[in-house]
PDB file of N, CA and C in Angstrom:
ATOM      1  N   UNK A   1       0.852  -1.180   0.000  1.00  0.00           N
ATOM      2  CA  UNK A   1       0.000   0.000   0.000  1.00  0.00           C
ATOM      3  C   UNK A   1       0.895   1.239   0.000  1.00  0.00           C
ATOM      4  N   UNK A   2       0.524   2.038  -0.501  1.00  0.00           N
ATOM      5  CA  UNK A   2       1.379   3.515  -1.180  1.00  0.00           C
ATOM      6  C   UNK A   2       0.956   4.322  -0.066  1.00  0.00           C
ATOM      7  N   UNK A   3       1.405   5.546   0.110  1.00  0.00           N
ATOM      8  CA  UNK A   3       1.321   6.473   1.366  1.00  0.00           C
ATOM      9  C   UNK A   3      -0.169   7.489   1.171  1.00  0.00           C
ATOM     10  N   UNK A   4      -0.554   7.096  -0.252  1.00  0.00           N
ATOM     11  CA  UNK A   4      -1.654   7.606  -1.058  1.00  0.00           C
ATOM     12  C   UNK A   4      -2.782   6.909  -0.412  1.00  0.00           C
ATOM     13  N   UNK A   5      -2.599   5.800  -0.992  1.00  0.00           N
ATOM     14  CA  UNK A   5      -3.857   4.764   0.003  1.00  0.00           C
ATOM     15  C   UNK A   5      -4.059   4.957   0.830  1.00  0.00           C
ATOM     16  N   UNK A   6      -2.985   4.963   2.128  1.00  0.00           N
ATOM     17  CA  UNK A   6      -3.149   4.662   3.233  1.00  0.00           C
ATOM     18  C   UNK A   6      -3.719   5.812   3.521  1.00  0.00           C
ATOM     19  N   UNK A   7      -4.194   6.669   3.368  1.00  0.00           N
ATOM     20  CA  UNK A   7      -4.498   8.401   3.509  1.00  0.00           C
ATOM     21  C   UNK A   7      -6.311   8.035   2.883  1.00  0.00           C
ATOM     22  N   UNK A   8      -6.512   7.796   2.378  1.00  0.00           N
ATOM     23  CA  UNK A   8      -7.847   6.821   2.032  1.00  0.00           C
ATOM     24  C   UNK A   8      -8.518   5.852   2.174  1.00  0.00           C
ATOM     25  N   UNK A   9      -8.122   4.859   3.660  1.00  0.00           N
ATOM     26  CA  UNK A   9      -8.657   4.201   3.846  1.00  0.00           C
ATOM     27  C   UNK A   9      -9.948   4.451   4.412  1.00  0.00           C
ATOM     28  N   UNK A  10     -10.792   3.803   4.166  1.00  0.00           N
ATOM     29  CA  UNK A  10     -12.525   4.158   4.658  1.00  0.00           C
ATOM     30  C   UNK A  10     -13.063   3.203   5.494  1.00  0.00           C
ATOM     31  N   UNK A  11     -13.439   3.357   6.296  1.00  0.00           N
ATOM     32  CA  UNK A  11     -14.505   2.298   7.075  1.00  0.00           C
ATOM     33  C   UNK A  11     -14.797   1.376   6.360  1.00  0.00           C
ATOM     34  N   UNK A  12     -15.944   1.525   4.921  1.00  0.00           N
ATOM     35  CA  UNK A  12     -16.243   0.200   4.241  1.00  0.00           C
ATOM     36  C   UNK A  12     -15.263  -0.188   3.985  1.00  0.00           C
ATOM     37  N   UNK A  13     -13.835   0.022   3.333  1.00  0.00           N
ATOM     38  CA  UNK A  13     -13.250  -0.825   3.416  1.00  0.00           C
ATOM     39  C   UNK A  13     -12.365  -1.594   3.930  1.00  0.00           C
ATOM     40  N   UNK A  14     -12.676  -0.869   5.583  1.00  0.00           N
ATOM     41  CA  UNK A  14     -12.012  -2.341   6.555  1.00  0.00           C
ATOM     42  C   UNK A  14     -13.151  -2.998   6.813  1.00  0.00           C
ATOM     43  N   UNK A  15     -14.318  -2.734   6.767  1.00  0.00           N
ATOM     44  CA  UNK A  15     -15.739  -3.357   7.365  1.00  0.00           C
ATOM     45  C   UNK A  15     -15.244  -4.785   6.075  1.00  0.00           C
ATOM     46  N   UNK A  16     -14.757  -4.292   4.661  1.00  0.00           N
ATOM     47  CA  UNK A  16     -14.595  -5.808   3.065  1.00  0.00           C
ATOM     48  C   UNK A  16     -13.924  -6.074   3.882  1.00  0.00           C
ATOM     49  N   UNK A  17     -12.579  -5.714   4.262  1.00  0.00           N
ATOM     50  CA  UNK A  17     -11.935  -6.731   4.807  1.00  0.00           C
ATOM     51  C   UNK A  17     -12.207  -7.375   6.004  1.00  0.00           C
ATOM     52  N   UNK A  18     -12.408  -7.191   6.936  1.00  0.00           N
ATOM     53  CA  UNK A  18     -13.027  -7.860   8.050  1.00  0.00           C
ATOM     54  C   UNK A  18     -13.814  -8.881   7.531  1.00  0.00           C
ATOM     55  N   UNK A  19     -14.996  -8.598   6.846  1.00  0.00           N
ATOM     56  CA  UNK A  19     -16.004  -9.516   6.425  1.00  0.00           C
ATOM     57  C   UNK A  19     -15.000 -10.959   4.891  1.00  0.00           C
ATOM     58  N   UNK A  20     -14.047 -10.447   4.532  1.00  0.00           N
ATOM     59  CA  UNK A  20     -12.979 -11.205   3.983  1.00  0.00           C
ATOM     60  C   UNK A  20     -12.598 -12.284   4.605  1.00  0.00           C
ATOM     61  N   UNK A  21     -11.225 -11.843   5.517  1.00  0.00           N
ATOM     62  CA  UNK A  21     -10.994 -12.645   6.267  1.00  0.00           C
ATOM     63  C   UNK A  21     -12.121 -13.459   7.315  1.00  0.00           C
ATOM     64  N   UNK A  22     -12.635 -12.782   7.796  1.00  0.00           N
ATOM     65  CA  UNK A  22     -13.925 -14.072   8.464  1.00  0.00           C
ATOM     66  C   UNK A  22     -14.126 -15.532   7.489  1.00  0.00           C
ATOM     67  N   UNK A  23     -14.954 -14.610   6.398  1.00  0.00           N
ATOM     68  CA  UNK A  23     -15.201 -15.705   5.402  1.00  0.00           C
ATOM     69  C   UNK A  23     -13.913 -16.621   4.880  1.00  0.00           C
ATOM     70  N   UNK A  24     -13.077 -15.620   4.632  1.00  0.00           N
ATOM     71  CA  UNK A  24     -11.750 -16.314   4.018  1.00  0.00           C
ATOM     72  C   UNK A  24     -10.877 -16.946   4.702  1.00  0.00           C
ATOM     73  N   UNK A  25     -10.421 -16.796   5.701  1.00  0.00           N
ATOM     74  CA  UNK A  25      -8.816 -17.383   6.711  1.00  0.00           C
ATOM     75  C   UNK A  25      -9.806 -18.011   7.551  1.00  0.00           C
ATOM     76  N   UNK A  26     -10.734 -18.044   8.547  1.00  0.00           N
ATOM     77  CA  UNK A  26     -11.532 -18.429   9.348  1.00  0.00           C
ATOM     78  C   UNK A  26     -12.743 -19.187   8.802  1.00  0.00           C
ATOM     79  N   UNK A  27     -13.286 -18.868   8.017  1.00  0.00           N
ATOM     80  CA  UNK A  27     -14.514 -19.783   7.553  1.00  0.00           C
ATOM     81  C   UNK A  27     -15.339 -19.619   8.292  1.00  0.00           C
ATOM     82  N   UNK A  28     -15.441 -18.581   8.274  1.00  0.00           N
ATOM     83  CA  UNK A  28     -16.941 -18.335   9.088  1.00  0.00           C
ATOM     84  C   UNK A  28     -17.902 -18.092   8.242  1.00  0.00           C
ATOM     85  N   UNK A  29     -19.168 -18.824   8.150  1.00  0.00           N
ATOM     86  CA  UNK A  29     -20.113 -18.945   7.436  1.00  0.00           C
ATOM     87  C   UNK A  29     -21.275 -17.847   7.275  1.00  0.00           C
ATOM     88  N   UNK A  30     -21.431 -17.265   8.462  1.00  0.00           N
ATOM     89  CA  UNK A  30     -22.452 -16.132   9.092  1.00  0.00           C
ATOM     90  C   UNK A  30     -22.308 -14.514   8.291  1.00  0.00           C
ATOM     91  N   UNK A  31     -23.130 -14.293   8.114  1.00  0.00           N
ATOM     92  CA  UNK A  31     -22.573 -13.314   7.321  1.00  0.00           C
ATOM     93  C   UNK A  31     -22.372 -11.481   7.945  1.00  0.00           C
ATOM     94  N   UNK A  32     -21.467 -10.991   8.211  1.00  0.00           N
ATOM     95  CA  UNK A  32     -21.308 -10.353   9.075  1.00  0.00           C
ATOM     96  C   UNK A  32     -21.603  -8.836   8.989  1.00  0.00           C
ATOM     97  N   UNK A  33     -22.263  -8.220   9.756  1.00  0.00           N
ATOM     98  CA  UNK A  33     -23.016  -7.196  10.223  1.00  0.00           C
ATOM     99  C   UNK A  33     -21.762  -6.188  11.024  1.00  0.00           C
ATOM    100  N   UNK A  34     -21.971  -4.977  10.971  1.00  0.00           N
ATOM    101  CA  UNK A  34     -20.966  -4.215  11.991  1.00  0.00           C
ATOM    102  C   UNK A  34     -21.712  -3.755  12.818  1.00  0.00           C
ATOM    103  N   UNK A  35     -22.676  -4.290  13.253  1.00  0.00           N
ATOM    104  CA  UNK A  35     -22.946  -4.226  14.595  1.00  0.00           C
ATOM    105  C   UNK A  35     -22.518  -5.995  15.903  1.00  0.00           C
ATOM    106  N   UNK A  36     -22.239  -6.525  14.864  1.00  0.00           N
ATOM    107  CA  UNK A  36     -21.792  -8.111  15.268  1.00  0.00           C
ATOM    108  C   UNK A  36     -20.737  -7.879  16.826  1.00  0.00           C
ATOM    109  N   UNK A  37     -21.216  -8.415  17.808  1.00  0.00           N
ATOM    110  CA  UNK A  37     -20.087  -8.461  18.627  1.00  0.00           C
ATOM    111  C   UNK A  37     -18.968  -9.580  17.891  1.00  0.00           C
ATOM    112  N   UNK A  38     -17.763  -9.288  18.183  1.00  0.00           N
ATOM    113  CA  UNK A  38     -16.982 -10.333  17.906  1.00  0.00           C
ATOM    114  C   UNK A  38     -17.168 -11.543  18.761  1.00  0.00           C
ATOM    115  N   UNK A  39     -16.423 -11.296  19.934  1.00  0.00           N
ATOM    116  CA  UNK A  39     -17.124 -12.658  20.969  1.00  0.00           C
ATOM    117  C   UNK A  39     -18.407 -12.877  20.690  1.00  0.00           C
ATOM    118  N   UNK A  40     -19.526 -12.467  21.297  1.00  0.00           N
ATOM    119  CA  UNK A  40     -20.701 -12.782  21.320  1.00  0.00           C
ATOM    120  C   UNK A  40     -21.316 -13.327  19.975  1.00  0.00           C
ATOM    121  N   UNK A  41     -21.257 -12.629  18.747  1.00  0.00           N
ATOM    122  CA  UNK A  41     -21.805 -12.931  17.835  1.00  0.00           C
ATOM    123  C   UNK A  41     -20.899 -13.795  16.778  1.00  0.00           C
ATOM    124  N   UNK A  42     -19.660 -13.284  16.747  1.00  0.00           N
ATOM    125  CA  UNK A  42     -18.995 -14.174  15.950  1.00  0.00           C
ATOM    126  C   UNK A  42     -18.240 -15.347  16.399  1.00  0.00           C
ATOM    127  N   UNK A  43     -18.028 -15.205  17.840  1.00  0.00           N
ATOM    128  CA  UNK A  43     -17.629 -16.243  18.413  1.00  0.00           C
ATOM    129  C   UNK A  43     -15.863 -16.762  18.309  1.00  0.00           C
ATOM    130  N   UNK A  44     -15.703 -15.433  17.871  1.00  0.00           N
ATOM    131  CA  UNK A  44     -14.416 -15.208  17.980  1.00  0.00           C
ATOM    132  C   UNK A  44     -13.427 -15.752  18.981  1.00  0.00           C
ATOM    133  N   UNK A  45     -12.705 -16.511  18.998  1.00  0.00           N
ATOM    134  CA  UNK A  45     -11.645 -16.478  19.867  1.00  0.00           C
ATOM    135  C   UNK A  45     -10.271 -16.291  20.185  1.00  0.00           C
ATOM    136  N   UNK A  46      -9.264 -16.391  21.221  1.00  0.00           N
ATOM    137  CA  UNK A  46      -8.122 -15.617  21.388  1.00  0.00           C
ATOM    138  C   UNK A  46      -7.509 -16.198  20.220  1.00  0.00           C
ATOM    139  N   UNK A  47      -7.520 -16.913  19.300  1.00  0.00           N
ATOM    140  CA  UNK A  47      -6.710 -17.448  18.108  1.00  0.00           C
ATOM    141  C   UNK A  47      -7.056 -16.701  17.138  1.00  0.00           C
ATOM    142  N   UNK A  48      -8.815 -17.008  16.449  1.00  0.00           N
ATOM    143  CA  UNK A  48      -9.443 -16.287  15.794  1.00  0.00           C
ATOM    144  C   UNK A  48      -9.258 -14.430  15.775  1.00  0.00           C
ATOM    145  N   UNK A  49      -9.415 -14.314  16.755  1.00  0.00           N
ATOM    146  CA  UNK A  49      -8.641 -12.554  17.154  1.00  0.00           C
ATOM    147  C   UNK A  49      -7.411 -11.865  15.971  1.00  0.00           C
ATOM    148  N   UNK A  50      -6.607 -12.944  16.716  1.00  0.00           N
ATOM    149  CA  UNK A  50      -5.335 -12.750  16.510  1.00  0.00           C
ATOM    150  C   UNK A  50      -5.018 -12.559  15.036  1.00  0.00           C
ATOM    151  N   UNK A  51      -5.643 -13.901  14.095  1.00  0.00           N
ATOM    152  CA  UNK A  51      -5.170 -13.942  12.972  1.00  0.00           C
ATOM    153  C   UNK A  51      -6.083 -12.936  12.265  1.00  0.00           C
ATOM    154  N   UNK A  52      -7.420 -11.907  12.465  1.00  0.00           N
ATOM    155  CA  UNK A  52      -8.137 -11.078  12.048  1.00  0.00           C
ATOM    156  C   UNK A  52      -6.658  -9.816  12.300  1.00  0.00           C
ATOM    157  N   UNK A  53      -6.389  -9.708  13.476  1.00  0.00           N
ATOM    158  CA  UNK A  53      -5.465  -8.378  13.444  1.00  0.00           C
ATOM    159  C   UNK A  53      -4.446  -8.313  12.978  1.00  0.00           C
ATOM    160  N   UNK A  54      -4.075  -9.476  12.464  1.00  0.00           N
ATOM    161  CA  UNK A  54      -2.522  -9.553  12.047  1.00  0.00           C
ATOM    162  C   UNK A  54      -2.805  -9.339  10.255  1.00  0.00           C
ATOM    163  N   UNK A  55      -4.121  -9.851  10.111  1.00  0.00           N
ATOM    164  CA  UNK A  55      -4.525  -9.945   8.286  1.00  0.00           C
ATOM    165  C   UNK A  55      -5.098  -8.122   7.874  1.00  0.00           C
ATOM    166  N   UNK A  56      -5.377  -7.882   8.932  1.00  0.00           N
ATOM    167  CA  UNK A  56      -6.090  -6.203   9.412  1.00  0.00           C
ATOM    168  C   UNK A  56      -4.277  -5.177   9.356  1.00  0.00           C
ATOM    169  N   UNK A  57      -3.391  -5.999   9.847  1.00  0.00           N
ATOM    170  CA  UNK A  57      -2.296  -5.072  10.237  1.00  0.00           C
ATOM    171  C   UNK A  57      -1.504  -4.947   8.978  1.00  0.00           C
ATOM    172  N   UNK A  58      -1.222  -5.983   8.114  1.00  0.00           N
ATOM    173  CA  UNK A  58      -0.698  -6.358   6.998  1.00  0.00           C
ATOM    174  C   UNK A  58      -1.438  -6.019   6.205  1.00  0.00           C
ATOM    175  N   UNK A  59      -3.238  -5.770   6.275  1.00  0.00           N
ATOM    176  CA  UNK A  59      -3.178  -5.243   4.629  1.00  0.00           C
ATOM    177  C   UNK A  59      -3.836  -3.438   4.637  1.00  0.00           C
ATOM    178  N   UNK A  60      -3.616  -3.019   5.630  1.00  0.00           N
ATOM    179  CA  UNK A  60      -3.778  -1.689   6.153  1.00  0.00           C
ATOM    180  C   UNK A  60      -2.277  -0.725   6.204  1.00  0.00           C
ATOM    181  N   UNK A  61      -1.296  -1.472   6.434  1.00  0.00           N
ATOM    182  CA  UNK A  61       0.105  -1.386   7.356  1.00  0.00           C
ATOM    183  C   UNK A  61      -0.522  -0.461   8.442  1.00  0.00           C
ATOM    184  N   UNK A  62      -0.892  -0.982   9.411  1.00  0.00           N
ATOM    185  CA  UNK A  62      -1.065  -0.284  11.019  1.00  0.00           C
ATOM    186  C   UNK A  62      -0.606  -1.350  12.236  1.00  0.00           C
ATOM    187  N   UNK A  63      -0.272  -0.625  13.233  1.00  0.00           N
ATOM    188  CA  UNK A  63       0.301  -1.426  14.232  1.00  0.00           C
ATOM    189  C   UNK A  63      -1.154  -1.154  15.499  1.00  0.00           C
ATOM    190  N   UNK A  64      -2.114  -2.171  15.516  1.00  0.00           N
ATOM    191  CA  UNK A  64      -3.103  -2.492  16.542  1.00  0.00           C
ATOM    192  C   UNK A  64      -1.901  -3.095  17.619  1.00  0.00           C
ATOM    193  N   UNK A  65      -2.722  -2.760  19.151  1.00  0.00           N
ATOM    194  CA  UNK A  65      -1.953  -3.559  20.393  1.00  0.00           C
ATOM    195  C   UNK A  65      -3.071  -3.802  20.965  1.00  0.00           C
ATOM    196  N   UNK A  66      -2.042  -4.193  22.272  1.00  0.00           N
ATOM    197  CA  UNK A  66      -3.282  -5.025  23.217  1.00  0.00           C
ATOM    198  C   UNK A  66      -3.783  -3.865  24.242  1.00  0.00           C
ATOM    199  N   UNK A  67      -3.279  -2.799  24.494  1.00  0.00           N
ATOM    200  CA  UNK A  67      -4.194  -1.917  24.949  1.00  0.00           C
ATOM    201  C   UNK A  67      -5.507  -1.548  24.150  1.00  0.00           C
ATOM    202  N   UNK A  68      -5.385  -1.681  22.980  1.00  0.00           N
ATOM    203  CA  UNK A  68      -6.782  -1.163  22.099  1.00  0.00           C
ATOM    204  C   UNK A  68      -7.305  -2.301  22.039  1.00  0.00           C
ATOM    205  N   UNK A  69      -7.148  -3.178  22.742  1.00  0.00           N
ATOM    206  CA  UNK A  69      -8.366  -4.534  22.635  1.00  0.00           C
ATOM    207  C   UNK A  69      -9.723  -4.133  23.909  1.00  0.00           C
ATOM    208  N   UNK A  70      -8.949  -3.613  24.799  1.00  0.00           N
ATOM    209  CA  UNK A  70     -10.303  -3.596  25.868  1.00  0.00           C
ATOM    210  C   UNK A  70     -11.371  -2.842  25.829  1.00  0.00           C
ATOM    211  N   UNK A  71     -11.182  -2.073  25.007  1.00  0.00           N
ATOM    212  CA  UNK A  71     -12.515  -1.062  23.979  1.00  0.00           C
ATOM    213  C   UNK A  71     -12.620  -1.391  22.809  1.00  0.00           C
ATOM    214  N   UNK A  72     -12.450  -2.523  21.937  1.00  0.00           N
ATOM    215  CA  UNK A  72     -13.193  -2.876  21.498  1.00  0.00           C
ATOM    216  C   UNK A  72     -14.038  -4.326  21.293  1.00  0.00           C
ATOM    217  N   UNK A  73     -15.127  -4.242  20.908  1.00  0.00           N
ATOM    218  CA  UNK A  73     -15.970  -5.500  20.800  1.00  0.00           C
ATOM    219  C   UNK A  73     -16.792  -5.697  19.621  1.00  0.00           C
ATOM    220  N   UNK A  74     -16.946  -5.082  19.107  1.00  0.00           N
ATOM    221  CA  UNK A  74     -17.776  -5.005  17.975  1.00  0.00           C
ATOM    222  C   UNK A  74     -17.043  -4.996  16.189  1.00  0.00           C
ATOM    223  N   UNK A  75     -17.372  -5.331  15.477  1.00  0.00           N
ATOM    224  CA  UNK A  75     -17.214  -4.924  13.971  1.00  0.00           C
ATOM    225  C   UNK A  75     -16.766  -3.924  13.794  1.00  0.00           C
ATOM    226  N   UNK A  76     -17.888  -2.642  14.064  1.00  0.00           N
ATOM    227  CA  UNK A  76     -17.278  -1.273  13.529  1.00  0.00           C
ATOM    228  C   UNK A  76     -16.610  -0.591  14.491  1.00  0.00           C
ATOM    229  N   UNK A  77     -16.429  -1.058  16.012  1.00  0.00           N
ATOM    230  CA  UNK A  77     -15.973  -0.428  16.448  1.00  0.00           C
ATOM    231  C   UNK A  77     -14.345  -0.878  15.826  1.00  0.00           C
ATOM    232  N   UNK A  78     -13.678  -2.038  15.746  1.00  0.00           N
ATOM    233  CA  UNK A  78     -12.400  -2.720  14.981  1.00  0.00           C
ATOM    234  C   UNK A  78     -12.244  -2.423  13.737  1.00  0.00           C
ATOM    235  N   UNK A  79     -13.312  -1.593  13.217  1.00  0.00           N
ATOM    236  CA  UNK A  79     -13.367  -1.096  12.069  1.00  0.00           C
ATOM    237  C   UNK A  79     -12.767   0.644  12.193  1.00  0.00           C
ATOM    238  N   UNK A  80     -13.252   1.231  12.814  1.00  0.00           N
ATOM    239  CA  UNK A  80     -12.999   2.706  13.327  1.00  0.00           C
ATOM    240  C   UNK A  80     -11.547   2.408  13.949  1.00  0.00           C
ATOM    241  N   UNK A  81     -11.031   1.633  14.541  1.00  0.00           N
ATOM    242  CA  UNK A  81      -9.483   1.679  15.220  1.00  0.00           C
ATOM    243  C   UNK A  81      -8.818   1.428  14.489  1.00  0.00           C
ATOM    244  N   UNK A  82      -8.608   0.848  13.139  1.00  0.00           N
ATOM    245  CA  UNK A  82      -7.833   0.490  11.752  1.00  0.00           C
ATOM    246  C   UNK A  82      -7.735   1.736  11.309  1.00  0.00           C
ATOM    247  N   UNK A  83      -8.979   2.270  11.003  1.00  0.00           N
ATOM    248  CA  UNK A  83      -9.204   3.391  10.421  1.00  0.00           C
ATOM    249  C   UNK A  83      -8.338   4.893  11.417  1.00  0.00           C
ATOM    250  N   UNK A  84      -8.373   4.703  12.669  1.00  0.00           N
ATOM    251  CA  UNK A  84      -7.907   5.717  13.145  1.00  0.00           C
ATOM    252  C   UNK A  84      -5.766   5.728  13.316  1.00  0.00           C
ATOM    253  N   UNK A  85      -5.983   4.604  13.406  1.00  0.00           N
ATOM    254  CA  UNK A  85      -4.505   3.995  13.695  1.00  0.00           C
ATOM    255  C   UNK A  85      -3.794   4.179  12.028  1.00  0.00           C
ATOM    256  N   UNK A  86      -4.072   4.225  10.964  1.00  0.00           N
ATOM    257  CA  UNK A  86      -3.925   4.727   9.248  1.00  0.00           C
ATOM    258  C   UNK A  86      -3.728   6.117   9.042  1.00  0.00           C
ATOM    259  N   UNK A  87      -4.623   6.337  10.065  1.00  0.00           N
ATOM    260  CA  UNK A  87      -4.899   7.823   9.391  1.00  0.00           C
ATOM    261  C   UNK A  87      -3.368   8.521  10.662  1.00  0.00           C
ATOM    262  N   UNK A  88      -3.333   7.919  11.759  1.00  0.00           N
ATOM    263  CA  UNK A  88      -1.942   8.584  12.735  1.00  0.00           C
ATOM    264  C   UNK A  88      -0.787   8.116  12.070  1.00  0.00           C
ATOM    265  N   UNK A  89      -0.634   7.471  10.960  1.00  0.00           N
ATOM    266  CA  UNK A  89       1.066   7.261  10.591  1.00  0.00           C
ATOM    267  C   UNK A  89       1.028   7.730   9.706  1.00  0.00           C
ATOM    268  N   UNK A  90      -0.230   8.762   8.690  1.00  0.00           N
ATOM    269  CA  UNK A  90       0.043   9.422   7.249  1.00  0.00           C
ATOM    270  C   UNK A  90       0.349  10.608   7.997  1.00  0.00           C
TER     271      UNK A  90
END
Protein backbone atom coordinates (compact mmCIF):
# COMPACT_ATOMS: atom_id res chain seq x y z
CA UNK A 1 0.00 0.00 0.00
CA UNK A 2 1.38 3.52 -1.18
CA UNK A 3 1.32 6.47 1.37
CA UNK A 4 -1.65 7.61 -1.06
CA UNK A 5 -3.86 4.76 0.00
CA UNK A 6 -3.15 4.66 3.23
CA UNK A 7 -4.50 8.40 3.51
CA UNK A 8 -7.85 6.82 2.03
CA UNK A 9 -8.66 4.20 3.85
CA UNK A 10 -12.52 4.16 4.66
CA UNK A 11 -14.51 2.30 7.08
CA UNK A 12 -16.24 0.20 4.24
CA UNK A 13 -13.25 -0.82 3.42
CA UNK A 14 -12.01 -2.34 6.56
CA UNK A 15 -15.74 -3.36 7.36
CA UNK A 16 -14.60 -5.81 3.07
CA UNK A 17 -11.94 -6.73 4.81
CA UNK A 18 -13.03 -7.86 8.05
CA UNK A 19 -16.00 -9.52 6.43
CA UNK A 20 -12.98 -11.20 3.98
CA UNK A 21 -10.99 -12.65 6.27
CA UNK A 22 -13.93 -14.07 8.46
CA UNK A 23 -15.20 -15.71 5.40
CA UNK A 24 -11.75 -16.31 4.02
CA UNK A 25 -8.82 -17.38 6.71
CA UNK A 26 -11.53 -18.43 9.35
CA UNK A 27 -14.51 -19.78 7.55
CA UNK A 28 -16.94 -18.33 9.09
CA UNK A 29 -20.11 -18.95 7.44
CA UNK A 30 -22.45 -16.13 9.09
CA UNK A 31 -22.57 -13.31 7.32
CA UNK A 32 -21.31 -10.35 9.08
CA UNK A 33 -23.02 -7.20 10.22
CA UNK A 34 -20.97 -4.22 11.99
CA UNK A 35 -22.95 -4.23 14.60
CA UNK A 36 -21.79 -8.11 15.27
CA UNK A 37 -20.09 -8.46 18.63
CA UNK A 38 -16.98 -10.33 17.91
CA UNK A 39 -17.12 -12.66 20.97
CA UNK A 40 -20.70 -12.78 21.32
CA UNK A 41 -21.80 -12.93 17.83
CA UNK A 42 -19.00 -14.17 15.95
CA UNK A 43 -17.63 -16.24 18.41
CA UNK A 44 -14.42 -15.21 17.98
CA UNK A 45 -11.65 -16.48 19.87
CA UNK A 46 -8.12 -15.62 21.39
CA UNK A 47 -6.71 -17.45 18.11
CA UNK A 48 -9.44 -16.29 15.79
CA UNK A 49 -8.64 -12.55 17.15
CA UNK A 50 -5.34 -12.75 16.51
CA UNK A 51 -5.17 -13.94 12.97
CA UNK A 52 -8.14 -11.08 12.05
CA UNK A 53 -5.46 -8.38 13.44
CA UNK A 54 -2.52 -9.55 12.05
CA UNK A 55 -4.53 -9.95 8.29
CA UNK A 56 -6.09 -6.20 9.41
CA UNK A 57 -2.30 -5.07 10.24
CA UNK A 58 -0.70 -6.36 7.00
CA UNK A 59 -3.18 -5.24 4.63
CA UNK A 60 -3.78 -1.69 6.15
CA UNK A 61 0.11 -1.39 7.36
CA UNK A 62 -1.06 -0.28 11.02
CA UNK A 63 0.30 -1.43 14.23
CA UNK A 64 -3.10 -2.49 16.54
CA UNK A 65 -1.95 -3.56 20.39
CA UNK A 66 -3.28 -5.02 23.22
CA UNK A 67 -4.19 -1.92 24.95
CA UNK A 68 -6.78 -1.16 22.10
CA UNK A 69 -8.37 -4.53 22.64
CA UNK A 70 -10.30 -3.60 25.87
CA UNK A 71 -12.51 -1.06 23.98
CA UNK A 72 -13.19 -2.88 21.50
CA UNK A 73 -15.97 -5.50 20.80
CA UNK A 74 -17.78 -5.01 17.97
CA UNK A 75 -17.21 -4.92 13.97
CA UNK A 76 -17.28 -1.27 13.53
CA UNK A 77 -15.97 -0.43 16.45
CA UNK A 78 -12.40 -2.72 14.98
CA UNK A 79 -13.37 -1.10 12.07
CA UNK A 80 -13.00 2.71 13.33
CA UNK A 81 -9.48 1.68 15.22
CA UNK A 82 -7.83 0.49 11.75
CA UNK A 83 -9.20 3.39 10.42
CA UNK A 84 -7.91 5.72 13.14
CA UNK A 85 -4.51 4.00 13.70
CA UNK A 86 -3.92 4.73 9.25
CA UNK A 87 -4.90 7.82 9.39
CA UNK A 88 -1.94 8.58 12.74
CA UNK A 89 1.07 7.26 10.59
CA UNK A 90 0.04 9.42 7.25
Amino acid sequence: MTPEESSTITTDAVLAEIARVLRDELQLAKEVKPSDDLAADLQLDSVSLLTLVVELENRFRVALNEADAADIHTVTELAALVVRRANEST
